[in-house]
Structures are given as C-alpha cells and as structure tokens.
C-alpha atoms as a PDB file:
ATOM      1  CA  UNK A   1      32.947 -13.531  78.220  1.00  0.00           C
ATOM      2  CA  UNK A   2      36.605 -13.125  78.261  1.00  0.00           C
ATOM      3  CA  UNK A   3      38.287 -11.480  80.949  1.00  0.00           C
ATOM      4  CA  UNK A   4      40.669  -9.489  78.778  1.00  0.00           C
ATOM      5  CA  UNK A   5      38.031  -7.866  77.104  1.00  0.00           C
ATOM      6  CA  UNK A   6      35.664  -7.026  79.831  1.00  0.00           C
ATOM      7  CA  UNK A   7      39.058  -5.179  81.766  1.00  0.00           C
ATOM      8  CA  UNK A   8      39.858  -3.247  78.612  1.00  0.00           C
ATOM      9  CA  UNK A   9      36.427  -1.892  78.005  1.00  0.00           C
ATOM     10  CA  UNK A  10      35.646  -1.185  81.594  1.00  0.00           C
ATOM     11  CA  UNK A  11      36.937   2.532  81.495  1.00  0.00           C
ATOM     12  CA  UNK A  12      34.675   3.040  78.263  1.00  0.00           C
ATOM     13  CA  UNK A  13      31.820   1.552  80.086  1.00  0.00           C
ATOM     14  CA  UNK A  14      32.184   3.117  82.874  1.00  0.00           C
ATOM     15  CA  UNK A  15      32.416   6.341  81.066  1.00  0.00           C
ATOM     16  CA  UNK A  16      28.961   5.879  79.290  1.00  0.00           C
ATOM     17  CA  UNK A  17      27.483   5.018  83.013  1.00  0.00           C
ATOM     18  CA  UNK A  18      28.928   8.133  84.997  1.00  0.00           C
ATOM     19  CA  UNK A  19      27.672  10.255  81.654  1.00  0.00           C
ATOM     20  CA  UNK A  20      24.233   8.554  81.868  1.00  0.00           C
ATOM     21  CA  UNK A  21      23.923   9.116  85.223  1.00  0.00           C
ATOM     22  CA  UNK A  22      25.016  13.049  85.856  1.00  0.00           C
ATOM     23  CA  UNK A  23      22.865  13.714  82.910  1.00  0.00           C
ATOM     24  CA  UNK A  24      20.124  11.834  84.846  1.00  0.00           C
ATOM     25  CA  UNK A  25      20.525  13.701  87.745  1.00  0.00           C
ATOM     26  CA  UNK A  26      20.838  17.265  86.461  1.00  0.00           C
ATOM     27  CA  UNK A  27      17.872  16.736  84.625  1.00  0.00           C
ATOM     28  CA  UNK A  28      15.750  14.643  87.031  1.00  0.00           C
ATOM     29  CA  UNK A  29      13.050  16.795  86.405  1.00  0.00           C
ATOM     30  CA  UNK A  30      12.139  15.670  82.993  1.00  0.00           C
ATOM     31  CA  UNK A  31      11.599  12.330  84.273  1.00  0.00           C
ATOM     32  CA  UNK A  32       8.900  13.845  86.067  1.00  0.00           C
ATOM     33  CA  UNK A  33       7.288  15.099  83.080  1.00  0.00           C
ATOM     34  CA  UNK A  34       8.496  18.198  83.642  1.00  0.00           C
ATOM     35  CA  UNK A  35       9.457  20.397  79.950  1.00  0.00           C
ATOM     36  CA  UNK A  36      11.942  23.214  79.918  1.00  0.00           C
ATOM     37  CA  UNK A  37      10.041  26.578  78.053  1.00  0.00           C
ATOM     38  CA  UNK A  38      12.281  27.785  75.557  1.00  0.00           C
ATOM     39  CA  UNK A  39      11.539  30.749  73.885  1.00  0.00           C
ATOM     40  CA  UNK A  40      12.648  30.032  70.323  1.00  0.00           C
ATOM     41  CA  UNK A  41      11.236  26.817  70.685  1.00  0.00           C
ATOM     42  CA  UNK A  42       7.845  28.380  71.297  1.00  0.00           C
ATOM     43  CA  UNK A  43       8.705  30.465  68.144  1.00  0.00           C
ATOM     44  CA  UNK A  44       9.277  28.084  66.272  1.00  0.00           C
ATOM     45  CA  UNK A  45       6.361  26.312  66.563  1.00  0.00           C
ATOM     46  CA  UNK A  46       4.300  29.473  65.568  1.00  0.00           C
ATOM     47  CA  UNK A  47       6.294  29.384  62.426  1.00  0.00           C
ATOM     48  CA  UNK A  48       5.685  26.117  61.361  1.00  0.00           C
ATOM     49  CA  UNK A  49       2.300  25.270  62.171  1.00  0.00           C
ATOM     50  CA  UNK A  50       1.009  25.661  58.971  1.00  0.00           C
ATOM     51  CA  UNK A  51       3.831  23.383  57.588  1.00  0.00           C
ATOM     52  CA  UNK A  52       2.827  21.129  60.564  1.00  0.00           C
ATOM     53  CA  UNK A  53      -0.853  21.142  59.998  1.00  0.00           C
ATOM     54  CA  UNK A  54      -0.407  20.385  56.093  1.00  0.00           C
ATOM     55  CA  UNK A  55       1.457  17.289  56.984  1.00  0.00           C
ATOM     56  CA  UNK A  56      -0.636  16.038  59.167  1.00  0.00           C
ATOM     57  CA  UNK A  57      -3.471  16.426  56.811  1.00  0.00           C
ATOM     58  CA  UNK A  58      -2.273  14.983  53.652  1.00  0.00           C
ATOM     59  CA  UNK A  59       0.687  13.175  55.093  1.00  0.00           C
ATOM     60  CA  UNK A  60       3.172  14.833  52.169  1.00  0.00           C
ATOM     61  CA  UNK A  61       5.675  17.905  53.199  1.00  0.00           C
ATOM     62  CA  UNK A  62       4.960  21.739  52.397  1.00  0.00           C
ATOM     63  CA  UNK A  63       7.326  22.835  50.587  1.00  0.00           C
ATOM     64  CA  UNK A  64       6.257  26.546  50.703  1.00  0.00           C
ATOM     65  CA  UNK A  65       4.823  28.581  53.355  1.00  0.00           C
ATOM     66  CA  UNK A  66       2.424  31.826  52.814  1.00  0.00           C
ATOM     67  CA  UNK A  67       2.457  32.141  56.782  1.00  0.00           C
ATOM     68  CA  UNK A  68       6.497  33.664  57.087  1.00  0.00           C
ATOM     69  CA  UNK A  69       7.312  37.312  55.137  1.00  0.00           C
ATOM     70  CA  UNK A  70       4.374  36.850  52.624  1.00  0.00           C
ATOM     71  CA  UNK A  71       5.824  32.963  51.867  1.00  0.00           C
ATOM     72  CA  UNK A  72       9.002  31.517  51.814  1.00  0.00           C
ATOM     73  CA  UNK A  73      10.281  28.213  51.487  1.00  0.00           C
ATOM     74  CA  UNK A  74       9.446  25.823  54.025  1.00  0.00           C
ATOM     75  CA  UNK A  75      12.832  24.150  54.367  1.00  0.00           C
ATOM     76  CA  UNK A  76      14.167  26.634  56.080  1.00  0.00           C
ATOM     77  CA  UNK A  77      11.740  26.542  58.821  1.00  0.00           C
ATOM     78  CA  UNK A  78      10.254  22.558  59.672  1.00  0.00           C
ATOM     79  CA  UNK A  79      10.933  19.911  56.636  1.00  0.00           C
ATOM     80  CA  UNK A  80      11.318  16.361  57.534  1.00  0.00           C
ATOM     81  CA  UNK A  81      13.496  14.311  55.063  1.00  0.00           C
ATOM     82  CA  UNK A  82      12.777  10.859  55.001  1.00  0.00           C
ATOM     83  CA  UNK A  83      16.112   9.933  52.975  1.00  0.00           C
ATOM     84  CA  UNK A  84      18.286  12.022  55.818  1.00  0.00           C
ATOM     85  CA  UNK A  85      20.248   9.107  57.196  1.00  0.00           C
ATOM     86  CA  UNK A  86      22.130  10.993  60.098  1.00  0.00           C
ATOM     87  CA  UNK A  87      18.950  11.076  61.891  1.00  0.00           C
ATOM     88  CA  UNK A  88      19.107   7.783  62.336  1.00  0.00           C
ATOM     89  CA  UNK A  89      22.563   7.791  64.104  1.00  0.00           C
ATOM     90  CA  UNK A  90      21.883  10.840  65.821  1.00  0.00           C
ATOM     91  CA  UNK A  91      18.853   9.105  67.963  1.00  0.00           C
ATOM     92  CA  UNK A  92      21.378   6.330  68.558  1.00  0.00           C
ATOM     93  CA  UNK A  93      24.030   8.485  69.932  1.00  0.00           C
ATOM     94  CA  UNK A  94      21.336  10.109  71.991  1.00  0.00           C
ATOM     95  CA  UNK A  95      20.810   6.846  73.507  1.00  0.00           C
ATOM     96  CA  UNK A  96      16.799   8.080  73.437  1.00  0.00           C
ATOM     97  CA  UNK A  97      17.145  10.081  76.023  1.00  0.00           C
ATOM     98  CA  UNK A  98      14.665  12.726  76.741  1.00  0.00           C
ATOM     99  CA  UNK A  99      15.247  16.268  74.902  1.00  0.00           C
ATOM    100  CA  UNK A 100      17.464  18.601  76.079  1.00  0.00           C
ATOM    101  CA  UNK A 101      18.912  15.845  78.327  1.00  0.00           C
ATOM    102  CA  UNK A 102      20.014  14.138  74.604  1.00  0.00           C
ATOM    103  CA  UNK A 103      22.177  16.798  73.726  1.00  0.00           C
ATOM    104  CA  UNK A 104      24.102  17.202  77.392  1.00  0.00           C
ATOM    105  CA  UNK A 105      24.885  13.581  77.015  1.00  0.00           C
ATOM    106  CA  UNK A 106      26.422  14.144  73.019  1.00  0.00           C
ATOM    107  CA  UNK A 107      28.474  16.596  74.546  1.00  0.00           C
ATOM    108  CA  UNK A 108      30.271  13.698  77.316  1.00  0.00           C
ATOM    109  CA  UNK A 109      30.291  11.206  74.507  1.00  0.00           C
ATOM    110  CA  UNK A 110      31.375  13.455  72.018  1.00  0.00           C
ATOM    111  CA  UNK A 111      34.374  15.041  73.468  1.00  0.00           C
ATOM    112  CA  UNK A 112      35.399  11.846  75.590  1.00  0.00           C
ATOM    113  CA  UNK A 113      35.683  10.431  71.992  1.00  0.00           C
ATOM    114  CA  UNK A 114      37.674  13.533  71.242  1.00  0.00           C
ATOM    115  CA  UNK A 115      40.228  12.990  73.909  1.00  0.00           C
ATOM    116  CA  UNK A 116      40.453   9.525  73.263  1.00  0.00           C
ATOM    117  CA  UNK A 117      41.471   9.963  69.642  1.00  0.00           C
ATOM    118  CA  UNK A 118      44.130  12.476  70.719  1.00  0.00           C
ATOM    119  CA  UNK A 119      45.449   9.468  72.932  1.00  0.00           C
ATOM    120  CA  UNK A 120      44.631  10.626  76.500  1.00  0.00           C
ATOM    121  CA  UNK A 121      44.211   7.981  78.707  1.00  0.00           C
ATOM    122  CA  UNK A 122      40.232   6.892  79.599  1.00  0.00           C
ATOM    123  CA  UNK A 123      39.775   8.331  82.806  1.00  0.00           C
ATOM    124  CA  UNK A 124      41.293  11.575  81.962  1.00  0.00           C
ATOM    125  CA  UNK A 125      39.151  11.562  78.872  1.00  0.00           C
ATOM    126  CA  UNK A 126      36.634  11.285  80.766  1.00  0.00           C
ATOM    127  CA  UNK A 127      37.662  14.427  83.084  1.00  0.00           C
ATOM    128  CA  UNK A 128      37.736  16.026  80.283  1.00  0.00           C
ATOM    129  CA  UNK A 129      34.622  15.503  78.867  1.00  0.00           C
ATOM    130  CA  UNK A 130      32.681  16.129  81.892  1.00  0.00           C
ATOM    131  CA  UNK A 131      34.363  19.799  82.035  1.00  0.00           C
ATOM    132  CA  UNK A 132      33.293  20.195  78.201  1.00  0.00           C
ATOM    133  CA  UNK A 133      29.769  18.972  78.531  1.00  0.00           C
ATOM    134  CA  UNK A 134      29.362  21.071  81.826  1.00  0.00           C
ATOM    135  CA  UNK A 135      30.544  24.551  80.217  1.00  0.00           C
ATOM    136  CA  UNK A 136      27.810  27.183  80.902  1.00  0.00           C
ATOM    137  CA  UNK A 137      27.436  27.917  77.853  1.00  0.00           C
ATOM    138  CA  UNK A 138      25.993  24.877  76.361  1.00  0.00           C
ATOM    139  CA  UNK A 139      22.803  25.474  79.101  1.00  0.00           C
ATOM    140  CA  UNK A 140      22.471  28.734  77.825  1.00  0.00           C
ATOM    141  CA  UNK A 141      21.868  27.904  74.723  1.00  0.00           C
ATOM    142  CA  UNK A 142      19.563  24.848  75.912  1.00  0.00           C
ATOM    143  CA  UNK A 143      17.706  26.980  77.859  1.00  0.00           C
ATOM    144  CA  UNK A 144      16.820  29.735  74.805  1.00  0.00           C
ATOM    145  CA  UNK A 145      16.008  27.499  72.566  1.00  0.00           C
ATOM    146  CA  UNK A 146      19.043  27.543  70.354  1.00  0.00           C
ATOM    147  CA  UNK A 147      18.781  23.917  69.606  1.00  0.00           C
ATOM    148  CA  UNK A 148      20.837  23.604  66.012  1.00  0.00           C
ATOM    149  CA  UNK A 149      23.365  25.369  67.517  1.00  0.00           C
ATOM    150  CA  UNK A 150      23.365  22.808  70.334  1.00  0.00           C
ATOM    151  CA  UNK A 151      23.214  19.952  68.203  1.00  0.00           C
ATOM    152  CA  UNK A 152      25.983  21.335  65.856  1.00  0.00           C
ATOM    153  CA  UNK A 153      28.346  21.821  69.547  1.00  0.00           C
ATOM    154  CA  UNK A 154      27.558  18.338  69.845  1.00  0.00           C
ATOM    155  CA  UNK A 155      28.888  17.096  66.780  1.00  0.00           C
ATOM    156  CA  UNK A 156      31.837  19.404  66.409  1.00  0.00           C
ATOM    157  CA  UNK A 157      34.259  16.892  68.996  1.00  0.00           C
ATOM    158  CA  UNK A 158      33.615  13.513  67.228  1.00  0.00           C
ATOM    159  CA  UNK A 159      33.710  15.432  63.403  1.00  0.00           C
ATOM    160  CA  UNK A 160      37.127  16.494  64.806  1.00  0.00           C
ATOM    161  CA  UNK A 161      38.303  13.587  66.095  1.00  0.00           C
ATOM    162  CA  UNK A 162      37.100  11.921  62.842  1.00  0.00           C
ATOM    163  CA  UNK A 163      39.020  14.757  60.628  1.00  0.00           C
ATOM    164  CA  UNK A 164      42.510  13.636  62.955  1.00  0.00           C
ATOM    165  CA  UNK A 165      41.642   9.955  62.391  1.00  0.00           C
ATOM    166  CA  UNK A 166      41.267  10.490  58.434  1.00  0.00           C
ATOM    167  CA  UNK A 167      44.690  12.470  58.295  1.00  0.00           C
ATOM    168  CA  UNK A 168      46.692   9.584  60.596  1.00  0.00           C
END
C-alpha cells in the first residue's frame, strides 16, 4: 500500500479503533450475554405481539391491530418494510455491534464526522466526539428504553454535517 495514504488515514482509523474499543469496554457485559431491561422495551413487546405472532404465522405484515385502544394501525407500533433502504446503512454504520452498544458507537462516528466537516483537525474531532457520545443523557435514554429517540440522536450529527456539506 502506499505510504501516503496509510499516514493520512491513520487519525480516521485510529478514531474508529479507540470508538470500538471504549464502546467495548463500557459495555463488556453484553459480550457476556448479558441484556440491559428496558422498560419501554418490555412495553413494547406487549404491544406488538399480536403483530409479531401474525407475521410469523403467515409470513405477511399486520397492518391493523385489535390488541391497542380497540385497534389501531399497526405501523405505528412494529411494521417491518422490506423496501426501507436506510436499514441497510444503518446496520453498516453500526458496524453489527450488539444493541444498545450500536447506538453509543453512532454517536462517536456520528459527531466525529460532524467535527470533521466543520474542519477541526482529527484528533480533536475525535475529543470531541468522545465528549458527545459520553453525555449522560444518551444512557438515560438507553437505559428506558427510548430507543427512536436514540437512534434519531444518532443521526442528527452526520444529517448536519451532510446539510453544511450540501450548502458549501
């Protein structure tokens, strides 16, 4: 490979290693097999296991619900879209990593993306995004269950930094 290029990415990479590895290590427990118990999580799977169950049984997606308020529509509680392409880069963003550890790690990536686009230099993007992505608040919210909220803090950095990139 050519030198030039292996010096000039080495902040980036280093970035994505010291990310990878403080999410690692303040979640070790999940490598254990351990599972955080999230209340609206738990909730939410009481909601949606008749919408589950129908899936599994005829392999096609409820689109109503009798089980919620005397029925409702099901896509406002658990309808998968198989046409929704942004899944697809959100598990590759997440690098696979084990849930909620996935989200911690779009919150480095996503704000040391950020602070790169407003032309801070690597290593203090990286600063930066390690005080973002460790903000109490984000473990909160992880730890009640609040996970669309979480994934929409993820994505607010790099849809900003993508919003400054369109208007430059």
């Amino acid at each position: 490979m050519d030198k030039q290029l292996i010096k000039k990415s080495a902040p980036y990479l280093v970035a994505i290693i010291v990310f990878l590895a403080i999410t690692f290590t303040y979640f070790s427990p999940l490598l254990e097999g351990k599972k955080l118990k999230q209340h609206d999580i738990t909730m939410f799977k009481g909601m949606s296991k008749e919408i589950v169950d129908f899936r599994e049984k005829t392999g096609e997606e409820a689109l109503w619900t009798n089980s919620m308020f005397g029925g409702m529509p099901a896509w406002q509680i658990s309808v998968k879209y198989q046409a929704n392409l942004v899944r697809y880069i959100d598990k590759v963003l997440m690098l696979g990593l084990p849930y909620p550890a996935n989200y911690v790690f779009l919150y480095f990536l996503g704000f040391f993306i950020l602070m790169l686009v407003l032309k801070n230099d690597p290593w203090v993007s990286l600063l930066g995004a390690i005080a973002f992505a460790l903000s109490s608040y984000f473990f909160i919210i992880l730890g009640a269950g609040h996970t669309s909220k979480a994934h929409a803090i993820g994505y607010m950095a790099p849809v900003l930094a993508g919003i400054i990139l369109a208007f430059r």
